[in-house]
Protein backbone atom coordinates (compact mmCIF):
# COMPACT_ATOMS: atom_id res chain seq x y z
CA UNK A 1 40.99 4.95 -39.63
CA UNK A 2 44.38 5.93 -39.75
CA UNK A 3 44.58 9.33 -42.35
CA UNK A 4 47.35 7.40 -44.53
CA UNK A 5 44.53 4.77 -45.07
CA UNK A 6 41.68 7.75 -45.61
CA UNK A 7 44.61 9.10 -48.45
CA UNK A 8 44.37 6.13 -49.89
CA UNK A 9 41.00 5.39 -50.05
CA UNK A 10 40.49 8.60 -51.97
CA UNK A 11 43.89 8.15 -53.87
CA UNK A 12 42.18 4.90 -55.13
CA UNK A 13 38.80 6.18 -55.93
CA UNK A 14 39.93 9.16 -57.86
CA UNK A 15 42.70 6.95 -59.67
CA UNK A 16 39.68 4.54 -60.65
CA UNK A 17 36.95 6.56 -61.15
CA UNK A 18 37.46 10.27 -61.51
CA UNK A 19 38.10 13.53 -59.39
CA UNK A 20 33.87 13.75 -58.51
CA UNK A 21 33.62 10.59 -57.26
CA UNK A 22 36.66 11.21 -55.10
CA UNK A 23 34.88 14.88 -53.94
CA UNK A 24 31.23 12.58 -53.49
CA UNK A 25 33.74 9.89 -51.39
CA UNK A 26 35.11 13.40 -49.25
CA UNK A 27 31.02 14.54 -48.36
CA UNK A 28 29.73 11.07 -47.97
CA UNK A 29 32.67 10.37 -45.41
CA UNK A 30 31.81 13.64 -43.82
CA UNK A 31 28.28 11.84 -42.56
CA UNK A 32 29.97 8.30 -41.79
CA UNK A 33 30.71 7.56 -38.17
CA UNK A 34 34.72 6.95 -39.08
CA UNK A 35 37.28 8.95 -37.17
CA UNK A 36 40.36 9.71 -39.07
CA UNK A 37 43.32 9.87 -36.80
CA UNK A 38 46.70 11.22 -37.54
CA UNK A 39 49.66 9.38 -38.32
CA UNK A 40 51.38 10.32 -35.30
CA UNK A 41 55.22 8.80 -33.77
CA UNK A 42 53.20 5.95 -32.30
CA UNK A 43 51.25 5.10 -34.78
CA UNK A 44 54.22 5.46 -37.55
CA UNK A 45 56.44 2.91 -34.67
CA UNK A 46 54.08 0.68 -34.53
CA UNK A 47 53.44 0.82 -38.04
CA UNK A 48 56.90 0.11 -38.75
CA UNK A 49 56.86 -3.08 -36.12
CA UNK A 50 54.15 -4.47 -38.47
CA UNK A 51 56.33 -3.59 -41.34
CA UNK A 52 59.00 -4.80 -40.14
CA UNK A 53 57.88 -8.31 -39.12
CA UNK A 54 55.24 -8.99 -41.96
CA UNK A 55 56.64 -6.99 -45.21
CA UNK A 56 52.82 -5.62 -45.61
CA UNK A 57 52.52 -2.74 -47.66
CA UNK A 58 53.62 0.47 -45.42
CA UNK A 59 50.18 1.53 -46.12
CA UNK A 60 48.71 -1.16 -44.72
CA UNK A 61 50.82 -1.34 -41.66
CA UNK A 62 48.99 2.01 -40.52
CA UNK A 63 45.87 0.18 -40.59
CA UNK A 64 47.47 -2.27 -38.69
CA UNK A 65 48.51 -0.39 -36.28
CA UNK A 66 45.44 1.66 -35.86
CA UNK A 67 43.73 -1.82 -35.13
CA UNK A 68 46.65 -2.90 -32.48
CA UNK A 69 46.44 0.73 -30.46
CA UNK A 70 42.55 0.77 -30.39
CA UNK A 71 42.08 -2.60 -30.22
CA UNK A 72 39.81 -2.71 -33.01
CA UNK A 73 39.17 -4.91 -36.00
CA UNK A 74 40.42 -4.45 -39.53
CA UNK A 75 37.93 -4.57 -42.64
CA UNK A 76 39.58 -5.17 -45.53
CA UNK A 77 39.36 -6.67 -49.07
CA UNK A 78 42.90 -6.80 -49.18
CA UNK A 79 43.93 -10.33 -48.86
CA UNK A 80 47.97 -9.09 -47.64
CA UNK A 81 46.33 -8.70 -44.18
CA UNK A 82 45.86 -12.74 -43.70
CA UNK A 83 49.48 -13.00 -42.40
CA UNK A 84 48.18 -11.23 -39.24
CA UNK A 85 45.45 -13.48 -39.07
CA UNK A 86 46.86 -14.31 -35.70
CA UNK A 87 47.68 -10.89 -34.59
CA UNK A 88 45.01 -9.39 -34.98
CA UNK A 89 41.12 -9.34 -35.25
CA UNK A 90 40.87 -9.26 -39.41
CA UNK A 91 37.01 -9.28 -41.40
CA UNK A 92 37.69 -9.99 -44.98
CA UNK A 93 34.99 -8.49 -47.07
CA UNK A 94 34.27 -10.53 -50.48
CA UNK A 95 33.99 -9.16 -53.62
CA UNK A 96 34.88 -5.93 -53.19
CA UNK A 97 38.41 -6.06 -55.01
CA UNK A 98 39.65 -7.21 -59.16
């Protein structure tokens, strides 16, 4: 998971549900098996590729492009990630947005 995705995960949680959920989200993740990478110049170029050809959310395009290097799948509830529906591997969970 790209670290501009992890920001927003916890961005998101604390935005919708308070500062301790966001510190429960930060020890939880501690014990997942998720490796937070850094946005690095490759993944920020590739990033911007994505951006570039698809208009996606910058934010997203970092979880794009984490997906492209490691050829990997993205999980999402986000329903902006169907236009790369034919780029790349994409498993929409249900539910899970308003």
């Amino acid at each position: 998971m790209s670290a501009v995705n992890w920001g927003e995960v916890l961005y998101a949680t604390r935005r919708d549900r308070g500062a301790n959920a966001a510190e429960r989200l930060l020890e939880v993740g501690a014990q997942l098996p998720i490796e937070i990478e850094p946005a690095d110049k490759e993944a920020a170029k590739v990033a911007a590729e994505f951006k570039a050809q698809f208009q996606l959310p910058y934010v997203d395009c970092f979880a794009a492009s984490a997906a492209k290097r490691h050829k990997a799948t993205v999980v999402t509830a986000d329903s902006d990630f169907a236009a790369l529906e034919r780029h790349l591997p994409i498993l929409f969970l249900q539910g899970l947005r308003g």
